[in-house]
C-alpha atoms as a PDB file:
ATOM      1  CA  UNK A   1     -36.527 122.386 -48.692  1.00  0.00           C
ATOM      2  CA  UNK A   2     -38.479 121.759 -45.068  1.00  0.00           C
ATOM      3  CA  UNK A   3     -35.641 122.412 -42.262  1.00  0.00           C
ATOM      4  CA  UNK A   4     -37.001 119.964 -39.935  1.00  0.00           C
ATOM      5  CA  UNK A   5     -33.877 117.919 -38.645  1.00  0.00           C
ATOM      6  CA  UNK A   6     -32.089 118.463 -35.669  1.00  0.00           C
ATOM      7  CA  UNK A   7     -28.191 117.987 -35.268  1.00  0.00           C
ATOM      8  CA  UNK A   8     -27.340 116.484 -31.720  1.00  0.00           C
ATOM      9  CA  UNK A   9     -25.325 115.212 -29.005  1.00  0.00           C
ATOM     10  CA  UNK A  10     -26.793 113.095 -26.614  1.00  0.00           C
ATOM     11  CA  UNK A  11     -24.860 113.341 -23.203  1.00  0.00           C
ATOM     12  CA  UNK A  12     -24.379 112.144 -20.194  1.00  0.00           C
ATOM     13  CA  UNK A  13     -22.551 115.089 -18.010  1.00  0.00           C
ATOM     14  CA  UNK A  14     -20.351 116.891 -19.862  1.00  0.00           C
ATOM     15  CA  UNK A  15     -19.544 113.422 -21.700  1.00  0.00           C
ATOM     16  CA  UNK A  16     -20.639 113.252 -25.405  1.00  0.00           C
ATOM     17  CA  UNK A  17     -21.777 109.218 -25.997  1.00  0.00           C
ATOM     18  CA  UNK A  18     -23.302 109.884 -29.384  1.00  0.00           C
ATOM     19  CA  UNK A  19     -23.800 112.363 -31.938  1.00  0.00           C
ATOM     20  CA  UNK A  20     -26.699 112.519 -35.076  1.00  0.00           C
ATOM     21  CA  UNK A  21     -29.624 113.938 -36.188  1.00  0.00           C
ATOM     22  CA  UNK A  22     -33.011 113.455 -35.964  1.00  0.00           C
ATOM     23  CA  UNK A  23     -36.560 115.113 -36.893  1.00  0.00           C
ATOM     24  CA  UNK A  24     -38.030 113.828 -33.420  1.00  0.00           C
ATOM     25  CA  UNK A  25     -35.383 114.396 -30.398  1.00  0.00           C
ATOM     26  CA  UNK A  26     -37.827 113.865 -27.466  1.00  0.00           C
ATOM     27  CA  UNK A  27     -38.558 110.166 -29.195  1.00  0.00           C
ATOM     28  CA  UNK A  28     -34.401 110.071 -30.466  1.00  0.00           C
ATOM     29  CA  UNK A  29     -33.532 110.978 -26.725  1.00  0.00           C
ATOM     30  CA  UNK A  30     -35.941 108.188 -24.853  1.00  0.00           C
ATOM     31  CA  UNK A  31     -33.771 105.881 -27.577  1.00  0.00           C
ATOM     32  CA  UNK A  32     -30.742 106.611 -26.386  1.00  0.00           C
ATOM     33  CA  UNK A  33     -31.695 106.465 -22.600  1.00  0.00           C
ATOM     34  CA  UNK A  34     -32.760 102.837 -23.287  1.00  0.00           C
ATOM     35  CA  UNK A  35     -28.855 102.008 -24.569  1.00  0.00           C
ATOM     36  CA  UNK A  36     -26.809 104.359 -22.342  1.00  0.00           C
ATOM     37  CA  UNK A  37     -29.656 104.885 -19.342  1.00  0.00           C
ATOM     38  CA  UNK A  38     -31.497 107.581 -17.774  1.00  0.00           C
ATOM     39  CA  UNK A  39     -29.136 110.488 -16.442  1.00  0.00           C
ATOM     40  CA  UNK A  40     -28.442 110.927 -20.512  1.00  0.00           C
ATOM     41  CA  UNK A  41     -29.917 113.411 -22.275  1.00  0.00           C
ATOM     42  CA  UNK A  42     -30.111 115.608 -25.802  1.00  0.00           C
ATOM     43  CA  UNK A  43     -28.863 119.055 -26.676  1.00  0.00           C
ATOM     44  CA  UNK A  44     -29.298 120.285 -29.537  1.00  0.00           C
ATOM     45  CA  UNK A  45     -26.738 122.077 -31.797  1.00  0.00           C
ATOM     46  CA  UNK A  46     -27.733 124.773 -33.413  1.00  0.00           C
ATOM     47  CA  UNK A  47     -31.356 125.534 -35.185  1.00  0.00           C
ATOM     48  CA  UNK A  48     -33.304 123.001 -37.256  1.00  0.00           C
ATOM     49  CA  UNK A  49     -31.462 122.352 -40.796  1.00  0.00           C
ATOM     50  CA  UNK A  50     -32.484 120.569 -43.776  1.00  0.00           C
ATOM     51  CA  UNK A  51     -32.118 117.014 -44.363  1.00  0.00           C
ATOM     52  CA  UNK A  52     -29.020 117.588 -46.749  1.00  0.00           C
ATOM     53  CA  UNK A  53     -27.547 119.574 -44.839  1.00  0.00           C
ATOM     54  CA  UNK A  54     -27.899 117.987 -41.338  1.00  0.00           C
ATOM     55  CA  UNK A  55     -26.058 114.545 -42.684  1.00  0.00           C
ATOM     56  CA  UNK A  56     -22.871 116.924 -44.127  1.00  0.00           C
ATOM     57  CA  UNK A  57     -22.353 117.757 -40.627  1.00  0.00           C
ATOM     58  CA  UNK A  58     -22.753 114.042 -39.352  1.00  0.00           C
ATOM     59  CA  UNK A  59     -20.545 113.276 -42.230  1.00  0.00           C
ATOM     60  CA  UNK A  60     -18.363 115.644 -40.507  1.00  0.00           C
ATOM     61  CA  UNK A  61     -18.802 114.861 -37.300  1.00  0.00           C
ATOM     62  CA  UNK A  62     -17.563 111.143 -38.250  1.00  0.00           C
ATOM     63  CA  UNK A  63     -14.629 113.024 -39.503  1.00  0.00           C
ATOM     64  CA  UNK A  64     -13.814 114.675 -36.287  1.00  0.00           C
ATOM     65  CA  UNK A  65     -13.912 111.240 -34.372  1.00  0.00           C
ATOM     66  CA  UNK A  66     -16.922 112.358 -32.834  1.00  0.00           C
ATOM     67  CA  UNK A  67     -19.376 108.766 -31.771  1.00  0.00           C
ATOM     68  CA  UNK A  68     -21.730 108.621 -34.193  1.00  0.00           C
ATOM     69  CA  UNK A  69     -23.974 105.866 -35.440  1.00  0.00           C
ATOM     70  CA  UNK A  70     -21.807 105.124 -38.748  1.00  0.00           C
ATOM     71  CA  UNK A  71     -19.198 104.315 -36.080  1.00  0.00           C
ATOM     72  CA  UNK A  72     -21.097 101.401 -34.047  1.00  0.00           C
ATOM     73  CA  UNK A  73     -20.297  97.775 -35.013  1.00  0.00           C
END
């Protein structure tokens, strides 16, 4: 299995507005800037992961109560 997804948050300060994955974050983070604007941007957490396992930790993410994109209306 190719680890070539990313886990995120995308910020603004120390503010968490969203948190996902992605196998592109510089395209992922110009994304987000267009909803949330400019002064936001990504960090990533932790290495690159496989697909599987990146959307358990989404999954938990959710969980948590963390903003994530299963959470948007």
């Amino acid at each position: 299995m190719s680890r070539d997804t990313y886990k995120y948050h995308f910020k603004q300060g120390n503010k968490i507005l969203h948190t996902g994955i992605t196998n592109d974050p510089e395209r992922r983070e110009q994304e987000h800037q267009q909803t949330y604007g400019d002064d936001g941007h990504i960090t990533k957490v932790g290495s690159a992961t496989t697909i599987a396992a990146a959307l358990k930790w989404e999954r938990e993410q959710t969980e948590r109560g963390r903003p994530t994109r299963r959470q948007r209306g």
